[in-house]
C-alpha atoms as a PDB file:
ATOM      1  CA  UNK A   1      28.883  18.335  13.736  1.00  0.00           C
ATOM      2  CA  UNK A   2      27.762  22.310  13.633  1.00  0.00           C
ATOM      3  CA  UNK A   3      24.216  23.089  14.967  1.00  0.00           C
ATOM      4  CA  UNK A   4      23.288  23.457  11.491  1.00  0.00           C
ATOM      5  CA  UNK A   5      23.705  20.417  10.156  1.00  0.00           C
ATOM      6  CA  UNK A   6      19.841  19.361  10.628  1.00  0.00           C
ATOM      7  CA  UNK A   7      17.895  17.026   8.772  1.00  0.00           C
ATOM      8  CA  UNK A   8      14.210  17.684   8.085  1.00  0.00           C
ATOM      9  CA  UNK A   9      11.907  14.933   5.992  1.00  0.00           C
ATOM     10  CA  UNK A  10       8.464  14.552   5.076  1.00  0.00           C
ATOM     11  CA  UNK A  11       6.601  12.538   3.146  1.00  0.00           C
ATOM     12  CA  UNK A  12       9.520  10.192   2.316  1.00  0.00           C
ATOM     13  CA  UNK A  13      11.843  12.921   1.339  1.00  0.00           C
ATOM     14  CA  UNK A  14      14.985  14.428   3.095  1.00  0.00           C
ATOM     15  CA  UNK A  15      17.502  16.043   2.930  1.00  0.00           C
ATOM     16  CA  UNK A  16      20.093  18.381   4.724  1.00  0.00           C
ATOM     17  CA  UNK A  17      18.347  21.603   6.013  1.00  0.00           C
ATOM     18  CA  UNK A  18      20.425  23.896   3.700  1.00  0.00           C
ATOM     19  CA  UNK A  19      20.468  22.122   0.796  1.00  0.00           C
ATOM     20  CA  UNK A  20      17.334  22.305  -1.715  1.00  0.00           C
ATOM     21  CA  UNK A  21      15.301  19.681  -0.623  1.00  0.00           C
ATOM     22  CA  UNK A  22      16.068  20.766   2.607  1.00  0.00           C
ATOM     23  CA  UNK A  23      14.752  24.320   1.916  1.00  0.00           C
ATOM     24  CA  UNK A  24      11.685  22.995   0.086  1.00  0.00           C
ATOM     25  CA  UNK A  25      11.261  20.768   2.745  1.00  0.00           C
ATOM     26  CA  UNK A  26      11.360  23.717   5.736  1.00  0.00           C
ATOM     27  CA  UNK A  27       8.918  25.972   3.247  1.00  0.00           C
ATOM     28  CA  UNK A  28       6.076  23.262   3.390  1.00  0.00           C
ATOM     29  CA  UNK A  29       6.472  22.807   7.257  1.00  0.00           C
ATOM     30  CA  UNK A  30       6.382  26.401   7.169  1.00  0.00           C
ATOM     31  CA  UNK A  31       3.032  26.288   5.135  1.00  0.00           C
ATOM     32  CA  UNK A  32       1.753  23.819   7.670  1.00  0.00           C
ATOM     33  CA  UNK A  33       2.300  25.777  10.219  1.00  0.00           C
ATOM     34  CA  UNK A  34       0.426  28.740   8.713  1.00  0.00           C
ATOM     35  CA  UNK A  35      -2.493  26.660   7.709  1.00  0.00           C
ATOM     36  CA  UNK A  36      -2.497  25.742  11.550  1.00  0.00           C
ATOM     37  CA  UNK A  37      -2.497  28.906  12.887  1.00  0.00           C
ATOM     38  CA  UNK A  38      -5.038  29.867  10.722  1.00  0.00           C
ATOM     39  CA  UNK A  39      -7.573  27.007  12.127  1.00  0.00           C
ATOM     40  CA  UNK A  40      -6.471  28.645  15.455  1.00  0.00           C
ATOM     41  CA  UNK A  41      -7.550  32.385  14.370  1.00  0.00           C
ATOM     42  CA  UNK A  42     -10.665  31.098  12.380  1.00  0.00           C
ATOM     43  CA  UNK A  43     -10.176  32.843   9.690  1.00  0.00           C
ATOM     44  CA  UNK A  44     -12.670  33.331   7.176  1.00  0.00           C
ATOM     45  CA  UNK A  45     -10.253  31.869   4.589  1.00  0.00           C
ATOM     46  CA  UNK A  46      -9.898  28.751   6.069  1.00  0.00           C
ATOM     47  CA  UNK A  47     -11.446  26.420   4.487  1.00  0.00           C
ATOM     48  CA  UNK A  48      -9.631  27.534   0.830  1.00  0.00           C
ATOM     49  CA  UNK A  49      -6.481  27.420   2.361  1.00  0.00           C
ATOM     50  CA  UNK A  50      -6.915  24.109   4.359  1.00  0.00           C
ATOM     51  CA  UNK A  51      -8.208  22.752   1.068  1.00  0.00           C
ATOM     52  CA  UNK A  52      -4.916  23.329  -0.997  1.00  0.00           C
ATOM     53  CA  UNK A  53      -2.680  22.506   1.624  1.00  0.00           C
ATOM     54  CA  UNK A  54      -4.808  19.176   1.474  1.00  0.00           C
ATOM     55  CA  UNK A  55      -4.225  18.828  -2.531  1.00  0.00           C
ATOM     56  CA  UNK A  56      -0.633  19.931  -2.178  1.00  0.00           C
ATOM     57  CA  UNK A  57       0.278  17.462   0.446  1.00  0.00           C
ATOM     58  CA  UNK A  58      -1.293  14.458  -1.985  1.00  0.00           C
ATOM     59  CA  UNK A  59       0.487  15.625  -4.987  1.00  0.00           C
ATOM     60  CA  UNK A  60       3.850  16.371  -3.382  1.00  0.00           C
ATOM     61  CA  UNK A  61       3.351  12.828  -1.940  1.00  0.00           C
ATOM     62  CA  UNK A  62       2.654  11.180  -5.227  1.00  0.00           C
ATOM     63  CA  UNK A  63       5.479  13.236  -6.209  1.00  0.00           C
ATOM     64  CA  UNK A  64       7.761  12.120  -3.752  1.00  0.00           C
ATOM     65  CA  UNK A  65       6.864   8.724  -4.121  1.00  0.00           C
ATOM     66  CA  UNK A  66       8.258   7.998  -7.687  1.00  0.00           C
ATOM     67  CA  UNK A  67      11.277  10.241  -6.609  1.00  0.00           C
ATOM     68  CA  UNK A  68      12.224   7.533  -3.848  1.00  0.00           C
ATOM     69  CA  UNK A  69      11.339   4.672  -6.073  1.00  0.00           C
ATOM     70  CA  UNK A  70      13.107   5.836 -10.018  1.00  0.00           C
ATOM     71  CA  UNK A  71      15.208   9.040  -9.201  1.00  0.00           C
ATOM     72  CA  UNK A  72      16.921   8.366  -6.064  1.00  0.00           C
ATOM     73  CA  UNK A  73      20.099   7.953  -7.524  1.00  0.00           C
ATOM     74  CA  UNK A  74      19.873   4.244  -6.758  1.00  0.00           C
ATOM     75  CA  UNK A  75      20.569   2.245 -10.157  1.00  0.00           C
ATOM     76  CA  UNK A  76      19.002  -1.143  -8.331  1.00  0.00           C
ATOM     77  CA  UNK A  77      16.770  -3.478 -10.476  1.00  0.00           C
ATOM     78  CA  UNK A  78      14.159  -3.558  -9.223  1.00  0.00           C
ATOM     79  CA  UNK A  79      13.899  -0.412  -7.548  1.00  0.00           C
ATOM     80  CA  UNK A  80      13.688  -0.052  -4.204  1.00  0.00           C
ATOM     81  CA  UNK A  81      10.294   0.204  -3.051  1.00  0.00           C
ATOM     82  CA  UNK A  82       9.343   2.331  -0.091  1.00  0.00           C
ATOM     83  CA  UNK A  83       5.673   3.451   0.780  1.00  0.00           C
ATOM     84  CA  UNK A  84       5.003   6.103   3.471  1.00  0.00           C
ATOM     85  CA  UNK A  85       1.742   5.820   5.728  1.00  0.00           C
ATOM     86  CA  UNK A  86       0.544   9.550   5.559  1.00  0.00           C
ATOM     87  CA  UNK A  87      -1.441   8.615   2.413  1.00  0.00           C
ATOM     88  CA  UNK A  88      -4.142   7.128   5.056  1.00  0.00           C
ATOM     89  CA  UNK A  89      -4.247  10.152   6.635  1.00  0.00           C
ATOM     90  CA  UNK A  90      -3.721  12.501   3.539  1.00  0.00           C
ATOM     91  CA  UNK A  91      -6.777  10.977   1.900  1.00  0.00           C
ATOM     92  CA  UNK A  92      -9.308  11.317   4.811  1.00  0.00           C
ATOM     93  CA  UNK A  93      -8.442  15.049   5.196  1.00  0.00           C
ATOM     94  CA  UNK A  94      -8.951  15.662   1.791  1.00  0.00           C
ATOM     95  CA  UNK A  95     -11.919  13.829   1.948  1.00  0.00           C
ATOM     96  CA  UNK A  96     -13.180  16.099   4.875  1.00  0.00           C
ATOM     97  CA  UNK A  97     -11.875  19.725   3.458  1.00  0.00           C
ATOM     98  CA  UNK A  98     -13.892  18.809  -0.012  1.00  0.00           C
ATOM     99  CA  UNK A  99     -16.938  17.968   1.925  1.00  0.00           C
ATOM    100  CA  UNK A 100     -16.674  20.995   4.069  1.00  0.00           C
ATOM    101  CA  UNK A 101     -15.454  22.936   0.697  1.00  0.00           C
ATOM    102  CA  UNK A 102     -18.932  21.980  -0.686  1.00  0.00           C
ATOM    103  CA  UNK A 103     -21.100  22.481   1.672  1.00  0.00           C
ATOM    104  CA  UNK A 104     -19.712  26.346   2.241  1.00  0.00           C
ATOM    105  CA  UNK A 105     -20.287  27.364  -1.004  1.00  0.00           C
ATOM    106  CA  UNK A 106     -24.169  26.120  -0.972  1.00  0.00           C
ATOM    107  CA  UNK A 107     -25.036  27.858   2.123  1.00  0.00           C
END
């Protein structure tokens, strides 16, 4: 097995690191990373960019979600159903960016 035969996954969906999922997959841990680095700078910009990377992770997860359970490539009746646990933790930080969203733009 090369060294570059690495498998990356989030949010239910994987994939080799050099194929396309794989390369989306790499380009939103990239993201993440950014959005952290920003909380660590405190960057005026923050809370905008927090806030999408908040709406981005939902939808991607939705996303990913009926990908695993219709398009898998898995012609089982019923499908197989798989749900990941970051949705309690996607939820509450959107939650919490909104609320901090809001309360920026009145003051």
């Amino acid at each position: 097995m090369p060294f570059y035969d690495v498998e990356v996954s989030i949010y239910g969906l994987s994939g080799e690191a050099w194929s396309p999922k794989g390369t989306l997959i790499v380009f939103l841990y990239l993201f993440k990373i950014a959005v952290a680095i920003t909380f660590l700078t405190r960057d005026k910009r923050i809370i905008q960019i927090a806030y999408v990377d908040a709406m981005l992770s939902l939808i991607l997860w939705v996303v990913f979600l009926f990908h695993n359970i219709y398009l898998n490539g898995q012609n089982t009746m019923p499908p197989v159903r798989s749900i990941n646990l970051e949705i309690f933790l996607l939820i509450p930080y959107l939650m919490v960016m909104q609320k901090i969203k809001q309360s920026s733009i009145r003051s």
